[in-house]
Protein backbone atom coordinates (compact mmCIF):
# COMPACT_ATOMS: atom_id res chain seq x y z
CA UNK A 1 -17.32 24.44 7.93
CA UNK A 2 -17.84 20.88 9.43
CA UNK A 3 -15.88 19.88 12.64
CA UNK A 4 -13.04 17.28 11.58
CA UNK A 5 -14.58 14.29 13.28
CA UNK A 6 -11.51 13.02 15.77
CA UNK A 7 -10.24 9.25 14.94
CA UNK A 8 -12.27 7.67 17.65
CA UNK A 9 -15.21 9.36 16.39
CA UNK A 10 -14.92 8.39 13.08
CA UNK A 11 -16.64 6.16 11.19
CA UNK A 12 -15.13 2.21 11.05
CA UNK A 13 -13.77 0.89 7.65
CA UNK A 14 -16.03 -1.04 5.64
CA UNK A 15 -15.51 -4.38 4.79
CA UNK A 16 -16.97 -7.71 4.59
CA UNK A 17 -18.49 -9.69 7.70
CA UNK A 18 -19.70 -12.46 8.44
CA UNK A 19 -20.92 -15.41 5.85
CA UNK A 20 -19.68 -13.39 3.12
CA UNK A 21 -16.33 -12.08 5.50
CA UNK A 22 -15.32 -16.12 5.18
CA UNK A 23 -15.93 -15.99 1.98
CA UNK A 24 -13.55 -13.00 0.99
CA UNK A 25 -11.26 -15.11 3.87
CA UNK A 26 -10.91 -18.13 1.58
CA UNK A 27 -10.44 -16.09 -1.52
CA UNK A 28 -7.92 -14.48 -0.07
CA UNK A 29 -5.76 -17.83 1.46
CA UNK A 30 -5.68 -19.60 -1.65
CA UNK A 31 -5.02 -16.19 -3.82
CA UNK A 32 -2.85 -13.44 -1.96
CA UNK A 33 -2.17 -11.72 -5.47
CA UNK A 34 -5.79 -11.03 -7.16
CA UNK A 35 -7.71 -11.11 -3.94
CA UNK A 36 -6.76 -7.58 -2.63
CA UNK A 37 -7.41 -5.19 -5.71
CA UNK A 38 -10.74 -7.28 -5.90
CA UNK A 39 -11.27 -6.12 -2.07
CA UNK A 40 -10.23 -2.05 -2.85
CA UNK A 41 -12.52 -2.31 -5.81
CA UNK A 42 -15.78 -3.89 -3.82
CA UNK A 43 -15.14 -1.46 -0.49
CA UNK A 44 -12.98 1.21 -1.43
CA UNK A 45 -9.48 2.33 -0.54
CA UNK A 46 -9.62 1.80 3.03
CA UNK A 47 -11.06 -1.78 3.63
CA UNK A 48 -11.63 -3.89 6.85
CA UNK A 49 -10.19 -7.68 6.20
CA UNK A 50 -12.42 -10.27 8.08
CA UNK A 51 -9.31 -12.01 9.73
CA UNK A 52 -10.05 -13.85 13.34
CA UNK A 53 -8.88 -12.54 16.32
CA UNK A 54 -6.98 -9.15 15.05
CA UNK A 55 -8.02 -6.27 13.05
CA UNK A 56 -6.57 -6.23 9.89
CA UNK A 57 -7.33 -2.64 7.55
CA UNK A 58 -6.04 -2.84 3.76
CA UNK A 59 -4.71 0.47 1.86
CA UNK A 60 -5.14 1.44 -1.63
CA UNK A 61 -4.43 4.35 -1.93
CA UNK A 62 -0.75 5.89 -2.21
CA UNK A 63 -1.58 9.08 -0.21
CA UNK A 64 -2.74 6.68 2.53
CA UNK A 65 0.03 4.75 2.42
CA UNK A 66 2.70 7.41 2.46
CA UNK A 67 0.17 8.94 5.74
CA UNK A 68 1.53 5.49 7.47
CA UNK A 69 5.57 5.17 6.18
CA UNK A 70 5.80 8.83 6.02
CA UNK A 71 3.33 11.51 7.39
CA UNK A 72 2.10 10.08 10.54
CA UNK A 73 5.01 7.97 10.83
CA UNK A 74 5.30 7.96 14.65
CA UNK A 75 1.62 6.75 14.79
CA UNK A 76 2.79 3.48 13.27
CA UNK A 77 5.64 0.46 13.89
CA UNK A 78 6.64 -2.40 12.23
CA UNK A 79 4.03 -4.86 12.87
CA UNK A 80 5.15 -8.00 15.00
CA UNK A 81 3.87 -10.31 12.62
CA UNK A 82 7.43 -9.45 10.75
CA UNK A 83 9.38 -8.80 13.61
CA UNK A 84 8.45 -11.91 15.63
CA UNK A 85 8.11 -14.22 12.79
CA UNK A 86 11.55 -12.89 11.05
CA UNK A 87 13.58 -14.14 14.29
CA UNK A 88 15.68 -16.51 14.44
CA UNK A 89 14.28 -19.26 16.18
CA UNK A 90 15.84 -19.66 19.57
CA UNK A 91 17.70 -16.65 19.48
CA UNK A 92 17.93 -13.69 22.04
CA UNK A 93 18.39 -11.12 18.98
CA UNK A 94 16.57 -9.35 16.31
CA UNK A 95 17.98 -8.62 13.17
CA UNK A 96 18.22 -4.57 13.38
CA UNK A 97 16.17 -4.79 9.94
CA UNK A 98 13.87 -6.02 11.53
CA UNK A 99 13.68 -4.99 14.76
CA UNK A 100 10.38 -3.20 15.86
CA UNK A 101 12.41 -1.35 18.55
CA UNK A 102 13.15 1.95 16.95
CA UNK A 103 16.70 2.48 18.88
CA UNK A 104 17.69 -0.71 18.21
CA UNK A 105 16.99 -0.24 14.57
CA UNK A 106 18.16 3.17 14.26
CA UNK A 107 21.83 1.73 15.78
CA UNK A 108 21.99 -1.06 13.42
CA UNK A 109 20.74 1.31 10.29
CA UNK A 110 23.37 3.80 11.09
CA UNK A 111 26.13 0.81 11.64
CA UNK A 112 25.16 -0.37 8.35
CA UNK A 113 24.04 2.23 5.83
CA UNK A 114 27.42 3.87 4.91
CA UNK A 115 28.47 0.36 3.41
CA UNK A 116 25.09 0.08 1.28
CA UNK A 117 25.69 3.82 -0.60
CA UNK A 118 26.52 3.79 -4.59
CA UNK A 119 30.19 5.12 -3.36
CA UNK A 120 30.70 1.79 -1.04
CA UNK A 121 29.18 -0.58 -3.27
CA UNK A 122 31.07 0.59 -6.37
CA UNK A 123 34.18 0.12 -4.77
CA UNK A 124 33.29 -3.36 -4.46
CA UNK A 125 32.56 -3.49 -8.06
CA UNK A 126 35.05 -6.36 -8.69
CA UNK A 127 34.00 -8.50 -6.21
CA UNK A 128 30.03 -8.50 -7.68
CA UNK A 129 31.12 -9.02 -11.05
CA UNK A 130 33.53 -12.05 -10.61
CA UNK A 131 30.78 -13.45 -8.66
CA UNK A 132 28.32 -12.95 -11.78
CA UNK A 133 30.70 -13.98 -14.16
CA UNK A 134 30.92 -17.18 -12.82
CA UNK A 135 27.55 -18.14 -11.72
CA UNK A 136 26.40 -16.90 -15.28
CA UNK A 137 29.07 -18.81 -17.42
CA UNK A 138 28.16 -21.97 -15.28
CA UNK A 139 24.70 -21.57 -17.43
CA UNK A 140 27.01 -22.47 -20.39
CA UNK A 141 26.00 -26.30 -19.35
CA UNK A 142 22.54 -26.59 -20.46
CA UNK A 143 22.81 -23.91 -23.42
CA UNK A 144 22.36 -25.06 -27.00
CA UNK A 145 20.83 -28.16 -25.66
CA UNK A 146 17.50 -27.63 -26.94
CA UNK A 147 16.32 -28.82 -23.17
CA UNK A 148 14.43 -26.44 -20.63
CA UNK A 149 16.99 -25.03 -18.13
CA UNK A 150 14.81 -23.40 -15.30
CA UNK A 151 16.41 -20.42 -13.70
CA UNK A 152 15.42 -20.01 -10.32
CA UNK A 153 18.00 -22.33 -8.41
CA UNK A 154 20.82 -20.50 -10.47
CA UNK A 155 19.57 -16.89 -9.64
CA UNK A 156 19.23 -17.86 -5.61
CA UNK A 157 22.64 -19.47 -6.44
CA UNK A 158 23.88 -16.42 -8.10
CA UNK A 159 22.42 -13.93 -5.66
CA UNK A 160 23.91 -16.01 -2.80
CA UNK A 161 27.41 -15.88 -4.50
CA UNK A 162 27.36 -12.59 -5.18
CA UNK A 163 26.29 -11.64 -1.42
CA UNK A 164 29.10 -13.46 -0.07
CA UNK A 165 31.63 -12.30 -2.22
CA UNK A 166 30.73 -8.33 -1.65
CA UNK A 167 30.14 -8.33 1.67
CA UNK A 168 32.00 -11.24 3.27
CA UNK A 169 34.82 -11.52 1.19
CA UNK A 170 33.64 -15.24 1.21
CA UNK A 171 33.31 -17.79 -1.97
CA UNK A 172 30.72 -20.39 -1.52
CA UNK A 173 32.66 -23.89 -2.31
CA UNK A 174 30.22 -25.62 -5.46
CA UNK A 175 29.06 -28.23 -2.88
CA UNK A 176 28.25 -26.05 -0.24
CA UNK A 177 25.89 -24.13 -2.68
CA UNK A 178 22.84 -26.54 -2.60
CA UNK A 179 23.20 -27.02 1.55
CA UNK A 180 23.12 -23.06 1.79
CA UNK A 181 20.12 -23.22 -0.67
CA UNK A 182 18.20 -25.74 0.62
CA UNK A 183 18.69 -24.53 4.55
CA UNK A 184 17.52 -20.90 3.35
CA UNK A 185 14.76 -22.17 1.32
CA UNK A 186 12.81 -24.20 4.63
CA UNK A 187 14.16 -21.27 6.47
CA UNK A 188 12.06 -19.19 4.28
CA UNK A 189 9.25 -21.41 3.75
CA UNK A 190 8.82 -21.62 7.88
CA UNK A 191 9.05 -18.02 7.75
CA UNK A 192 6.01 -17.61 5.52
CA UNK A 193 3.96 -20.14 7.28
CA UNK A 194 4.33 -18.56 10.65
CA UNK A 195 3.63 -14.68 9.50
CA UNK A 196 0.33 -16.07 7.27
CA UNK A 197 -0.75 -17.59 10.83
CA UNK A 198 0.27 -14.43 12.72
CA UNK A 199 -3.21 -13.70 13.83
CA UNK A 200 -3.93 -17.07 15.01
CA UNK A 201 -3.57 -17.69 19.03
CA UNK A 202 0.56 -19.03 19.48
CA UNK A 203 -1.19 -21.96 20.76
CA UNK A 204 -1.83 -23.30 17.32
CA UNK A 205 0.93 -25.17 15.79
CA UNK A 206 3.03 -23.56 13.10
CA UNK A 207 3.52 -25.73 10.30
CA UNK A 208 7.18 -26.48 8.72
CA UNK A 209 8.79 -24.94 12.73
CA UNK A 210 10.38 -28.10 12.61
CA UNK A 211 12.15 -27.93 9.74
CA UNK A 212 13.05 -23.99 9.99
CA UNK A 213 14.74 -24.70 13.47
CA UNK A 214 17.34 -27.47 12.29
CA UNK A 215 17.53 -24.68 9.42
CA UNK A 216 18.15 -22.00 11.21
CA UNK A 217 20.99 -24.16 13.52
CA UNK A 218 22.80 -25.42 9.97
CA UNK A 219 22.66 -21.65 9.04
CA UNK A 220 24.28 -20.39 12.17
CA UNK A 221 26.82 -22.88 12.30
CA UNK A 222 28.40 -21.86 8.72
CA UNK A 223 28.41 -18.29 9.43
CA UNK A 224 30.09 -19.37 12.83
CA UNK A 225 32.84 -20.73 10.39
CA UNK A 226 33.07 -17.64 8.84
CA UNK A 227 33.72 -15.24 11.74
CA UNK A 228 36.60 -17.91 13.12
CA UNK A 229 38.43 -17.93 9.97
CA UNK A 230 38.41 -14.42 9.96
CA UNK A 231 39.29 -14.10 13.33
CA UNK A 232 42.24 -16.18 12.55
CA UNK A 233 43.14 -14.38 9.72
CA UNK A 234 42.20 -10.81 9.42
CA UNK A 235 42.26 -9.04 6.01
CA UNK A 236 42.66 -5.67 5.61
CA UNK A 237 39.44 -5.11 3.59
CA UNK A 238 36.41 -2.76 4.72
CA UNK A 239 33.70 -5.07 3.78
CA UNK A 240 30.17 -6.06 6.06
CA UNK A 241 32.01 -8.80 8.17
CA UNK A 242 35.09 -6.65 9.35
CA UNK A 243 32.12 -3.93 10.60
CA UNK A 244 30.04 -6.31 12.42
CA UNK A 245 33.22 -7.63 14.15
CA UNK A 246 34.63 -4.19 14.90
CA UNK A 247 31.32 -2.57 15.58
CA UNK A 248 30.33 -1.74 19.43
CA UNK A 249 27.34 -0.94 21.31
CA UNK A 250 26.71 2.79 22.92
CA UNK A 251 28.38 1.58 26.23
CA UNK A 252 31.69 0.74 24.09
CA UNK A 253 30.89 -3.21 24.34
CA UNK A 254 31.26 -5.06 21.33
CA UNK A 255 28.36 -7.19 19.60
CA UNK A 256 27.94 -10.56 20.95
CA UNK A 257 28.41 -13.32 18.28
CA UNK A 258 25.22 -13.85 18.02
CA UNK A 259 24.12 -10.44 17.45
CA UNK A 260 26.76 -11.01 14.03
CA UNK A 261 25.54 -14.29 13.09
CA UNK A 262 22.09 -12.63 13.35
CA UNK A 263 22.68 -9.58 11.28
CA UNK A 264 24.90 -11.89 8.99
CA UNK A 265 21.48 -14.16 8.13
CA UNK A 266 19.11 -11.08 7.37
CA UNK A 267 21.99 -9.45 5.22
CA UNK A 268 21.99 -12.68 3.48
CA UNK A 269 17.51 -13.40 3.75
CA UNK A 270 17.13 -9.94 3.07
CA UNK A 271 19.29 -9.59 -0.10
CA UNK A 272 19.18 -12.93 -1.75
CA UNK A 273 15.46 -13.98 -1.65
CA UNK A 274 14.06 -10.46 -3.06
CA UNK A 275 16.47 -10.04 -5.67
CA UNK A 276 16.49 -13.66 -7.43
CA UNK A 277 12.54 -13.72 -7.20
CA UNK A 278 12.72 -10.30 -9.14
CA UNK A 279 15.31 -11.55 -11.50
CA UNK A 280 13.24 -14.72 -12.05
CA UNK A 281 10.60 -12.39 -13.33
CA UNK A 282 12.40 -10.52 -15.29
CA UNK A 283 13.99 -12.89 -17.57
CA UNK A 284 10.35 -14.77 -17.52
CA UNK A 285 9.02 -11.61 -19.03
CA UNK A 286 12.25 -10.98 -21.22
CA UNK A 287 11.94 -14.58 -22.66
CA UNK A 288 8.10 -13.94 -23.47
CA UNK A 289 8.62 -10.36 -25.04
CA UNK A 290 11.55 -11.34 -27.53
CA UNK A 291 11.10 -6.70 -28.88
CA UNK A 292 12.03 -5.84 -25.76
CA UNK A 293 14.77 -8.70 -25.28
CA UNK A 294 16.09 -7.79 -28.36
CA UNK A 295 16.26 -3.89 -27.23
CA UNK A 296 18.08 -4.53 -24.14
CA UNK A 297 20.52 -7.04 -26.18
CA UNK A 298 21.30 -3.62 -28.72
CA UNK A 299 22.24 -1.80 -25.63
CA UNK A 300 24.11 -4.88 -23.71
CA UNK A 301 26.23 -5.10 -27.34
CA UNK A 302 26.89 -1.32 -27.32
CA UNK A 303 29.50 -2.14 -24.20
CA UNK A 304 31.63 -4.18 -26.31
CA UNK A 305 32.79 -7.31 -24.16
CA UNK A 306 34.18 -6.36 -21.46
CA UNK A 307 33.32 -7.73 -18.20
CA UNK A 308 29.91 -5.32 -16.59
CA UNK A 309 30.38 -3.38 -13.85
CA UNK A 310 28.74 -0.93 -11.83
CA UNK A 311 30.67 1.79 -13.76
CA UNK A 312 28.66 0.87 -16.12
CA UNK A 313 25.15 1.41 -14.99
CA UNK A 314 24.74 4.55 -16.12
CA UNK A 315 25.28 3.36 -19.60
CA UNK A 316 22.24 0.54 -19.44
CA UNK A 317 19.20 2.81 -18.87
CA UNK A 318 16.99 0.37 -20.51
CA UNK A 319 18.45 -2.49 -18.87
CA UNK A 320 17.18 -0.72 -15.21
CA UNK A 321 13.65 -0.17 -16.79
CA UNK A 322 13.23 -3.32 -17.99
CA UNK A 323 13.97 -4.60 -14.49
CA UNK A 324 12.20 -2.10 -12.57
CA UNK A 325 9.28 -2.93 -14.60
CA UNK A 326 9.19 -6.47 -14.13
CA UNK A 327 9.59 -6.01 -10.14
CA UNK A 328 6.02 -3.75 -10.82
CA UNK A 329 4.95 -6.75 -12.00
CA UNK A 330 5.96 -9.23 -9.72
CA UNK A 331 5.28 -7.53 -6.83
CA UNK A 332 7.96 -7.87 -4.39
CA UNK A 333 6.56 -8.99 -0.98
CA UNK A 334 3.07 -10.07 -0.63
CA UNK A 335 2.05 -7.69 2.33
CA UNK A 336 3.86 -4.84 3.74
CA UNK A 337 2.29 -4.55 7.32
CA UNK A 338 2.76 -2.02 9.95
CA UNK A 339 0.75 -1.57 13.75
CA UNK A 340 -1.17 1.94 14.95
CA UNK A 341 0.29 2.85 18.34
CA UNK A 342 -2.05 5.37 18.71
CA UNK A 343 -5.99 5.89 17.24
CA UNK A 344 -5.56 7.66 13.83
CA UNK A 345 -7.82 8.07 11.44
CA UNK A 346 -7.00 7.56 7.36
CA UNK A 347 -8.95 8.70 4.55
CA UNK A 348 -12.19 9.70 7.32
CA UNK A 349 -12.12 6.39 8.68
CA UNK A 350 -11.38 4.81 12.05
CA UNK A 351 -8.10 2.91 12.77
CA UNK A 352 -8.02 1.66 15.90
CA UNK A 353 -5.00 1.52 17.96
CA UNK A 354 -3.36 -2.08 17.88
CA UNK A 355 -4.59 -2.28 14.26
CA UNK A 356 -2.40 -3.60 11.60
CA UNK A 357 -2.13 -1.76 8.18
CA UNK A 358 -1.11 -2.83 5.18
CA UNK A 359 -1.13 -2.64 1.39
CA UNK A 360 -0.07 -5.17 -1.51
CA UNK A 361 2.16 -3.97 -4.00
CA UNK A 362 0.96 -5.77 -6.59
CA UNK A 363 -2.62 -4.31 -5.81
CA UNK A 364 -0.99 -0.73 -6.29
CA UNK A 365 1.42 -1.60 -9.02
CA UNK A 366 -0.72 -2.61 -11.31
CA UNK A 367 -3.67 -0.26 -10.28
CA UNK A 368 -5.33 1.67 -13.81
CA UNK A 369 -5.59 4.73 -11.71
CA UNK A 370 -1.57 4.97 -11.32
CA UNK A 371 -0.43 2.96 -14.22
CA UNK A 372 -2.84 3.81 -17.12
CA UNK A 373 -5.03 0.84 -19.06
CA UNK A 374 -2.18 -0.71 -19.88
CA UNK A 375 -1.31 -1.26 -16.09
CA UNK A 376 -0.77 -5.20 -16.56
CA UNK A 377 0.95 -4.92 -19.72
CA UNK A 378 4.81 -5.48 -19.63
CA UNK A 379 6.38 -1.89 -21.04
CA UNK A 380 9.54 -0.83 -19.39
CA UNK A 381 9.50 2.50 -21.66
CA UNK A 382 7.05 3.73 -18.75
CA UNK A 383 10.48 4.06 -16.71
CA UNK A 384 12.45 6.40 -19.54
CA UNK A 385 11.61 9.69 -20.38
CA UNK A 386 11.57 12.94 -18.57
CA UNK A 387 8.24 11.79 -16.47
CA UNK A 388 9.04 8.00 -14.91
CA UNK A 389 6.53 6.91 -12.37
CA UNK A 390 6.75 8.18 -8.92
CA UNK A 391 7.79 6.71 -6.08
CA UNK A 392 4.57 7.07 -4.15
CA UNK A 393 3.17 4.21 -6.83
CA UNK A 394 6.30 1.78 -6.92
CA UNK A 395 6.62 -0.02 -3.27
CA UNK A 396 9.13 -2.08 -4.23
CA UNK A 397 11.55 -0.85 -1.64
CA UNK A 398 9.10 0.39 0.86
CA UNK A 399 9.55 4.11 1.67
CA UNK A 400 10.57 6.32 4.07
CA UNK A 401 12.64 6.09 7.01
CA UNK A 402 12.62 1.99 6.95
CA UNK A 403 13.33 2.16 2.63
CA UNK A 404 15.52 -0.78 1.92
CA UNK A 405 18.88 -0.91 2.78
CA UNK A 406 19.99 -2.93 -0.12
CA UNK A 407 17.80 -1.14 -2.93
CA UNK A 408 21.15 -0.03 -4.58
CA UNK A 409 22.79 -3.36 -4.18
CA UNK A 410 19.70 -5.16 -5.77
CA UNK A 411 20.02 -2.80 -8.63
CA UNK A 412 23.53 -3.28 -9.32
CA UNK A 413 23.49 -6.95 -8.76
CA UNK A 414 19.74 -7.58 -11.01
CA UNK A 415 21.40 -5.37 -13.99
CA UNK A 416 24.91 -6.62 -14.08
CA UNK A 417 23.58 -10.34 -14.04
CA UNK A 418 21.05 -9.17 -16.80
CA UNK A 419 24.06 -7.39 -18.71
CA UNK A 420 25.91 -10.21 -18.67
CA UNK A 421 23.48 -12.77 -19.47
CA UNK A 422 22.39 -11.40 -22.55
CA UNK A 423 26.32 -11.30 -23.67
CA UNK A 424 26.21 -14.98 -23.63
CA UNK A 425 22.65 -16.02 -24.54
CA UNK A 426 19.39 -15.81 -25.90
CA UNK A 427 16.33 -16.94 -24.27
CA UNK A 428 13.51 -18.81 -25.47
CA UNK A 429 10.19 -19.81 -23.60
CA UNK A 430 8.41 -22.41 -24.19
CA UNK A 431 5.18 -21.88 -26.32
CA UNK A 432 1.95 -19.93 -25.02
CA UNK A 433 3.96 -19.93 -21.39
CA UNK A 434 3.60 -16.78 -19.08
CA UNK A 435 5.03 -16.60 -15.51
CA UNK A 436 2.56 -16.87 -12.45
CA UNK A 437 2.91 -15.51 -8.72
CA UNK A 438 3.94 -18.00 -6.33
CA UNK A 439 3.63 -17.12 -2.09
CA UNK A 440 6.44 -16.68 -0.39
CA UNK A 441 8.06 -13.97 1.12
CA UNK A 442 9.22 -12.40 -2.38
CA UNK A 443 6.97 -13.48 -5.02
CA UNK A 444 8.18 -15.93 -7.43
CA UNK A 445 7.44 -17.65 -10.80
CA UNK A 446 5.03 -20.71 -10.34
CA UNK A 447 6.71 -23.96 -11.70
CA UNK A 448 9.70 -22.22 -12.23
CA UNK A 449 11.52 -20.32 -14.92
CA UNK A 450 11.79 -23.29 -17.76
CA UNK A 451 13.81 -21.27 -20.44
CA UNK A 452 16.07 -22.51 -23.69
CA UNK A 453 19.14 -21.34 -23.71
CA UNK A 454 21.23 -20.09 -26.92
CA UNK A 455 24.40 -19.47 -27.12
CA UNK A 456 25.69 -16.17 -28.76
């Protein structure tokens, strides 16, 4: 039998260099989405990206992406092209979800993960679904108008709302909404800049800093607000806020206020960004498959009209696939990057110590190997049945010990607004129109969602 060849002695990834490395470069700035499973196709699972001044190694493969989140994962940490570039600017703190320190994180994950089970969240049932309620009957405006109403400012709106409400016992004031929006959305757009130009030297400017800082000041000045006024008048509710303020470090010291304001933002970042650029998907792809719109509409009617809850989730099965299929779609982040502390070696090849791995969802999701010759088709029946995919080939949530913390909130929130949508309206999109991936963070719909809304 052959000697197992040790990772320094293994052979480096392949990948392209040189004339033809700035090529593949190029292709891959101006398309993030297409560019990778083109890549895994030309060199294989395991691929060597020709970025300057950093090794960069691209996965393909589920079983060598579950060796980095879950076999090997001491070998690896979260890269600090998301832990430096998710920071607020100026601060002394990390968000614990993203902080690459693992006793930091594991402090914040256990402060936080007993208010993110189905138990907690379904307690604060009524709180998500009068925020839905409203931010979907404010739709009623443009319906029956016969005029495009794009979607995406009302899901970030209704993904905001619906945040505040559950776990800040806080209503957004109408004309605070577009402020919040508009400070999150630089914040964001800053954010995306810098970790694209993570590999460049720091002496390089970082376009749209400038407009991320002021963002990032607005931002911490309204959740400021929020802890006085609670401050000066407690409630006797167990939601996020009351935790953060009563919460203490090991040595029995409580949490500065900026460590709250700080773990207040990525609460908000991390909850409201992902889910509306999901939920923009899926009513793009509800709106352009009017079968499967009509099938989740049967099973929406079957409630009656009562308000939706999380009580019911059980009961809209089909609701769940159609948005768990439309997140395959999408893609959810663009990159999902992580750093080798040690030499390790992945599928016989090299990787270096100080490399960064990563995969792209959307690479994986919609890979034939996984997903069958239909992988780019738009079937949530591929979720039912006694044999749903597995969760080695869905990334949505990442997996393992760093899994999102808010997968079950996403869930609840994406198919109660769906729910509840489809009591009140019917969707139309506009002729031979198909939603396109748009780089951010989370993946969006180029141009927008530009439905037609009917009422019921």
């Amino acid at each position: 039998m052959a000697a197992t060849l040790s990772p320094v002695a293994a052979p480096a990834p392949p990948g392209p260099r040189g004339a033809e490395g700035a090529l593949w470069l190029g292709r891959l700035a101006r398309d993030p989405w297409s560019t990778p499973a083109k890549l895994l196709a030309r060199y294989g699972d395991v691929v060597r990206l020709p970025v300057p001044f950093t090794e960069v190694v691209l996965l393909g493969h589920p079983d060598h992406i579950a060796h980095v989140n879950l076999k090997a994962a001491d070998r690896y940490e979260r890269a600090p092209m998301v832990t430096e570039t998710m920071r607020v600017q100026g601060s002394p703190h990390h968000a614990s979800w993203f902080d690459g320190d693992d006793a930091e994180w594991e402090r914040g994950r256990k402060l936080l993960q007993p208010h993110f089970t189905q138990k907690a969240l379904t307690q604060l049932g009524a709180l998500f679904t009068e925020a839905v309620v409203d931010e979907v009957d404010s739709w009623a405006r443009a319906a029956d108008t016969g005029e495009p109403f794009d979607l995406t400012d009302p899901l970030k709106e209704l993904a905001l709302a619906v945040l505040y409400n559950g776990m800040f016992s806080q209503r957004i004031a109408p004309e605070e909404m577009p402020g919040l929006l508009h400070d999150l959305d630089e914040r964001m757009l800053a954010t995306t800049a810098r970790t694209a130009m993570s590999p460049l030297p720091s002496w390089i400017p970082r376009p749209l800093d400038r407009r991320g800082g002021p963002a990032d000041d607005r931002l911490d000045d309204y959740l400021r607000g929020i802890i006085e006024r609670r401050r000066a008048a407690p409630i006797d509710r167990v939601d996020l806020l009351n935790v953060l303020l009563e919460a203490t470090y090991d040595d029995g010291t409580p949490l500065e206020d900026h460590k709250i304001r700080t773990e207040m933002l990525f609460l908000v970042i991390g909850g409201h960004e992902t889910t509306a650029a999901a939920l923009a998907w899926t009513f793009a792809l509800l709106a352009t498959h009017p079968g499967v719109a009509d099938r989740l509409r049967d099973e929406v009617d079957a409630l009656g009209d009562e308000a939706v809850g999380p009580q019911h989730m059980a009961r809209l099965p089909f609701v769940t696939a159609c948005f768990d299929e439309a997140a395959r779609l999408q893609g959810g982040l663009v990159f999902n990057p992580k750093r080798a502390v040690e030499d390790d070696e992945i599928g016989g090849l090299r990787i270096a110590r100080g490399t960064t791995v990563l995969h792209s969802n959307l690479a994986l999701h919609r890979d034939p190997r996984f997903w069958g010759a239909d992988a780019g088709a738009f079937r949530p029946d591929r979720w039912l049945g006694d044999d749903p995919p597995p969760h080695a080939v869905f990334q949505n949530f990442g997996r393992g010990r760093r899994m999102c913390l808010g997968k079950r909130l996403a869930y609840i929130e994406a198919v109660l607004t769906l729910a509840t949508a489809f009591q009140r309206y019917r969707f139309e999109a506009p002729p031979g129109w198909a939603p396109e991936h748009h780089y951010r963070m989370s993946m969006g719909v180029k141009g927008g969602v530009p439905l037609k809304l009917w009422r019921r």
